[in-house]
C-alpha atoms as a PDB file:
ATOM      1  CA  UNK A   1      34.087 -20.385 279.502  1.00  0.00           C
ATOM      2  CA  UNK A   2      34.808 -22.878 276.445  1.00  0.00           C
ATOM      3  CA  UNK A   3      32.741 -22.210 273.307  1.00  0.00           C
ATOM      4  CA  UNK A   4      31.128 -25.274 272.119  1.00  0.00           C
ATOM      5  CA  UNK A   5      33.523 -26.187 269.454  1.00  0.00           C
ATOM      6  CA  UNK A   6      36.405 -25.468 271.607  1.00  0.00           C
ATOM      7  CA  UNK A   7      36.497 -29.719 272.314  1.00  0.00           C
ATOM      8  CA  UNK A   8      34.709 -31.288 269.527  1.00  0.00           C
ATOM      9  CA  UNK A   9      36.131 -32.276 266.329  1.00  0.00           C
ATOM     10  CA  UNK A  10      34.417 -33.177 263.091  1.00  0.00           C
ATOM     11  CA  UNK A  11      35.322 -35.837 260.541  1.00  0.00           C
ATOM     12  CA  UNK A  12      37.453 -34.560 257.603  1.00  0.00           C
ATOM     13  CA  UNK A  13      35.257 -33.723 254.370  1.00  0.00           C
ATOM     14  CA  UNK A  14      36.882 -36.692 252.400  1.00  0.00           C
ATOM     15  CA  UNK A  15      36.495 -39.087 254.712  1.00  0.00           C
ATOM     16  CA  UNK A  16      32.783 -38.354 255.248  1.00  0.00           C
ATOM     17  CA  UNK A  17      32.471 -38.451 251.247  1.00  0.00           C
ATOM     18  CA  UNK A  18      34.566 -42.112 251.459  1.00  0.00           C
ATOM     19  CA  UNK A  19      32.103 -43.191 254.138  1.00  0.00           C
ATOM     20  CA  UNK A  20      29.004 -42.014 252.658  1.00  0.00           C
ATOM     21  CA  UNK A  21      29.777 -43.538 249.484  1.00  0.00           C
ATOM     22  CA  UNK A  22      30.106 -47.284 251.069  1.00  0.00           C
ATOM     23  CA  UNK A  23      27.308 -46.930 253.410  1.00  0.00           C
ATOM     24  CA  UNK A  24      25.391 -46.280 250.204  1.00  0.00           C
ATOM     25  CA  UNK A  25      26.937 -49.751 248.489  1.00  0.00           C
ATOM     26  CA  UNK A  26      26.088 -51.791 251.944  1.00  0.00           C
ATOM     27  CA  UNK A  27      22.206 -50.186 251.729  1.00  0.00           C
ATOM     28  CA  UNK A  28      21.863 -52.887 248.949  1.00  0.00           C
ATOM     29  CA  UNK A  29      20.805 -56.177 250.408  1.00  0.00           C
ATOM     30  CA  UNK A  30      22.298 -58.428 247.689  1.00  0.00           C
ATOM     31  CA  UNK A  31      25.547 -56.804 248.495  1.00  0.00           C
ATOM     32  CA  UNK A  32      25.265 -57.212 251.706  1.00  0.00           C
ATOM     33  CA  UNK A  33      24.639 -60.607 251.321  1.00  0.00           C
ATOM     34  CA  UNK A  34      27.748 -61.171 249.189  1.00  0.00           C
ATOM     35  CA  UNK A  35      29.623 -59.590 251.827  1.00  0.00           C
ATOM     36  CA  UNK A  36      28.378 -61.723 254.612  1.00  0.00           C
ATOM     37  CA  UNK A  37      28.444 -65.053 252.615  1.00  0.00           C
ATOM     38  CA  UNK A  38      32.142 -64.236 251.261  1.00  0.00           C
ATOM     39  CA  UNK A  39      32.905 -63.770 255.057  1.00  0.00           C
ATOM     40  CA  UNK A  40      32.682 -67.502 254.585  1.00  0.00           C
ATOM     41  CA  UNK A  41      33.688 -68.602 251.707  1.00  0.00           C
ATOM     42  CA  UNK A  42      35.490 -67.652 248.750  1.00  0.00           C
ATOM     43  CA  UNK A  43      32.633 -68.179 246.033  1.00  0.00           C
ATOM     44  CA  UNK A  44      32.965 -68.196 241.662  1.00  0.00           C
ATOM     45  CA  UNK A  45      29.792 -65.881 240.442  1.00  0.00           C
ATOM     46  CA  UNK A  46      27.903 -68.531 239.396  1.00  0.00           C
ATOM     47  CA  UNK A  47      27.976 -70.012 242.792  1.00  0.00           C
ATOM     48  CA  UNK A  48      26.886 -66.614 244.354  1.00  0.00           C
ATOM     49  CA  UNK A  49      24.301 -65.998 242.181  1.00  0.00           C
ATOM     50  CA  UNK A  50      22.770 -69.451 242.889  1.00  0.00           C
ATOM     51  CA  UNK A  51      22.872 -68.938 246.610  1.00  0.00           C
ATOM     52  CA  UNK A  52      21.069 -65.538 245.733  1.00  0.00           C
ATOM     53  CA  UNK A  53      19.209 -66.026 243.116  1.00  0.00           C
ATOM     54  CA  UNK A  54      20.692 -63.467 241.200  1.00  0.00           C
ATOM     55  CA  UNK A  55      21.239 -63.530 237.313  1.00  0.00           C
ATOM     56  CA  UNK A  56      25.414 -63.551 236.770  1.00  0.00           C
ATOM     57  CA  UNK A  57      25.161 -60.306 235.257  1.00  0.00           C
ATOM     58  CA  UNK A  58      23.633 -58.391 237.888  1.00  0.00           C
ATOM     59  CA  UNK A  59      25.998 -60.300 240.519  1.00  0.00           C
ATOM     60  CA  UNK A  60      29.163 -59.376 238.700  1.00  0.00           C
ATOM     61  CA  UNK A  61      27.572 -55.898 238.650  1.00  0.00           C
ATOM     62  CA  UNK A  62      27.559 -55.626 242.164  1.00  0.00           C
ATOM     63  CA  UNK A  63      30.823 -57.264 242.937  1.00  0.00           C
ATOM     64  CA  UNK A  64      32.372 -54.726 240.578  1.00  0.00           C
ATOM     65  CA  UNK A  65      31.136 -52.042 242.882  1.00  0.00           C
ATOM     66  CA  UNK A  66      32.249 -53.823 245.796  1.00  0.00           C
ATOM     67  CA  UNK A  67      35.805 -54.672 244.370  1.00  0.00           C
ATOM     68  CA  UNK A  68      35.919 -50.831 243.814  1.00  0.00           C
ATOM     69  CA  UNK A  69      35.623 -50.276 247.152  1.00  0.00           C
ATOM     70  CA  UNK A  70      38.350 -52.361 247.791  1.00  0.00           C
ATOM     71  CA  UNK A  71      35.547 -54.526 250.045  1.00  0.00           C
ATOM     72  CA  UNK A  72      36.267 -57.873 247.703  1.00  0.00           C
ATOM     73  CA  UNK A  73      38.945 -59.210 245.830  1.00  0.00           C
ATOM     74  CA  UNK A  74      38.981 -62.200 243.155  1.00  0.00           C
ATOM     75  CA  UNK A  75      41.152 -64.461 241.115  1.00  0.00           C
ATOM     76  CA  UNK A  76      40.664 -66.451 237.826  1.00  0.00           C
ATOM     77  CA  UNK A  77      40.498 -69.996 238.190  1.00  0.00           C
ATOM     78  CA  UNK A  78      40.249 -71.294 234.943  1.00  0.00           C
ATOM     79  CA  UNK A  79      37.378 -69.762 232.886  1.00  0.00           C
ATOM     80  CA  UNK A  80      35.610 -68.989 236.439  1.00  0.00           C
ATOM     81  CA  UNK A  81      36.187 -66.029 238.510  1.00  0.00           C
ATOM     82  CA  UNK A  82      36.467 -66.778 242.092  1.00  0.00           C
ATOM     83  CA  UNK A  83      35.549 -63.906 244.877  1.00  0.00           C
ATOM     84  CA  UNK A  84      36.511 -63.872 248.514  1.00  0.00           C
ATOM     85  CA  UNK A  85      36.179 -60.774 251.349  1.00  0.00           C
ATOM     86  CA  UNK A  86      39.431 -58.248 251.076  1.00  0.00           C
ATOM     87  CA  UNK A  87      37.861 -56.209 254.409  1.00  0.00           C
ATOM     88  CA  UNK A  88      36.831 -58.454 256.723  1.00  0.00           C
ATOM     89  CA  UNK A  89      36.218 -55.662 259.315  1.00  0.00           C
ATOM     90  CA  UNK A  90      33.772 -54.310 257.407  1.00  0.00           C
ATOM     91  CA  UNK A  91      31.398 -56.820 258.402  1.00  0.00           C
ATOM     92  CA  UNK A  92      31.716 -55.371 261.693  1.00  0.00           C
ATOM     93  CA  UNK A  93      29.372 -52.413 260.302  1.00  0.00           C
ATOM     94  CA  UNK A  94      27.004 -54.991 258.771  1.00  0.00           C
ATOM     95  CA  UNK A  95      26.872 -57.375 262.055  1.00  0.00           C
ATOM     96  CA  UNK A  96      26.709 -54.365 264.266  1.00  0.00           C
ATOM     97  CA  UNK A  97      23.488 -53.149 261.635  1.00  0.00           C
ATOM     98  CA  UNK A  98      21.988 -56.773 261.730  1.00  0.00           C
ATOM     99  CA  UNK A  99      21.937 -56.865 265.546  1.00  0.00           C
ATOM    100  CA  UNK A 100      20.703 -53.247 265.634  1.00  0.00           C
ATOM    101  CA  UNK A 101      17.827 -54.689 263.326  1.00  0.00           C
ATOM    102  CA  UNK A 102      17.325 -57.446 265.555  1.00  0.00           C
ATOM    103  CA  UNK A 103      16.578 -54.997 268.552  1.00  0.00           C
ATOM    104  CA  UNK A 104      14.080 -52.770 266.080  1.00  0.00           C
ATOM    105  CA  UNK A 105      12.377 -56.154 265.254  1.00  0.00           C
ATOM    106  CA  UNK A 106      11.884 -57.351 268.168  1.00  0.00           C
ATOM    107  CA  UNK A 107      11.307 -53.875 269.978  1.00  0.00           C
ATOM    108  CA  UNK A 108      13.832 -54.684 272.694  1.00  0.00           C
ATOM    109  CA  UNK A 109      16.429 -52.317 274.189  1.00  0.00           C
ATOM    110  CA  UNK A 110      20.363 -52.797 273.553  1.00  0.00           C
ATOM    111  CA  UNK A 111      21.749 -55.869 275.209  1.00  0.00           C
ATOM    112  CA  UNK A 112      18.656 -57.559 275.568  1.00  0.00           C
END
């Protein structure tokens, strides 16, 4: 007879810590709007916080955060900074979450 954690393994301490910490960032919607709209574009800060309505400050805040997480990358262009996705399959996690959302909303099962 097996014990029960004869066949089951666990995720490794840091890598729980690593994921925790980005499932945090992507609990923000304005990031995860900048994430999803970056998907599409590479965007300057001005033009992101126009789309969100966000003062520059507080975008450049969160793409900071994101950029830390190695989620989005930039370059200068002239005196504008210009941001783009560096992860694209992390928007797996966020369209898998959006269609998960869907179902809640709409209080149908999986695949329906």
């Amino acid at each position: 007879m097996n014990n029960l954690g004869d066949n089951i393994s666990l995720i490794e301490k840091r890598h729980l810590k690593e994921a925790e910490q980005i499932l945090k960032l992507l609990s923000n919607p304005a990031r995860l709007q900048m994430l999803y709209i970056l998907e599409q574009q590479e965007l300057s800060v001005s033009a992101i916080g126009e789309l969100l309505n966000l003062e520059q400050s507080v975008v450049s805040h969160h793409l900071a955060i994101l950029r830390k997480f190695q989620l989005v990358n930039n370059k200068r262009v002239g005196k504008a900074m210009f941001y783009r996705l560096d992860d694209p399959h992390i928007l797996d996690i966020v369209t898998e979450t959006i269609e998960h959302a869907d179902h809640v909303l709409r209080g149908k099962p999986h695949g329906k």
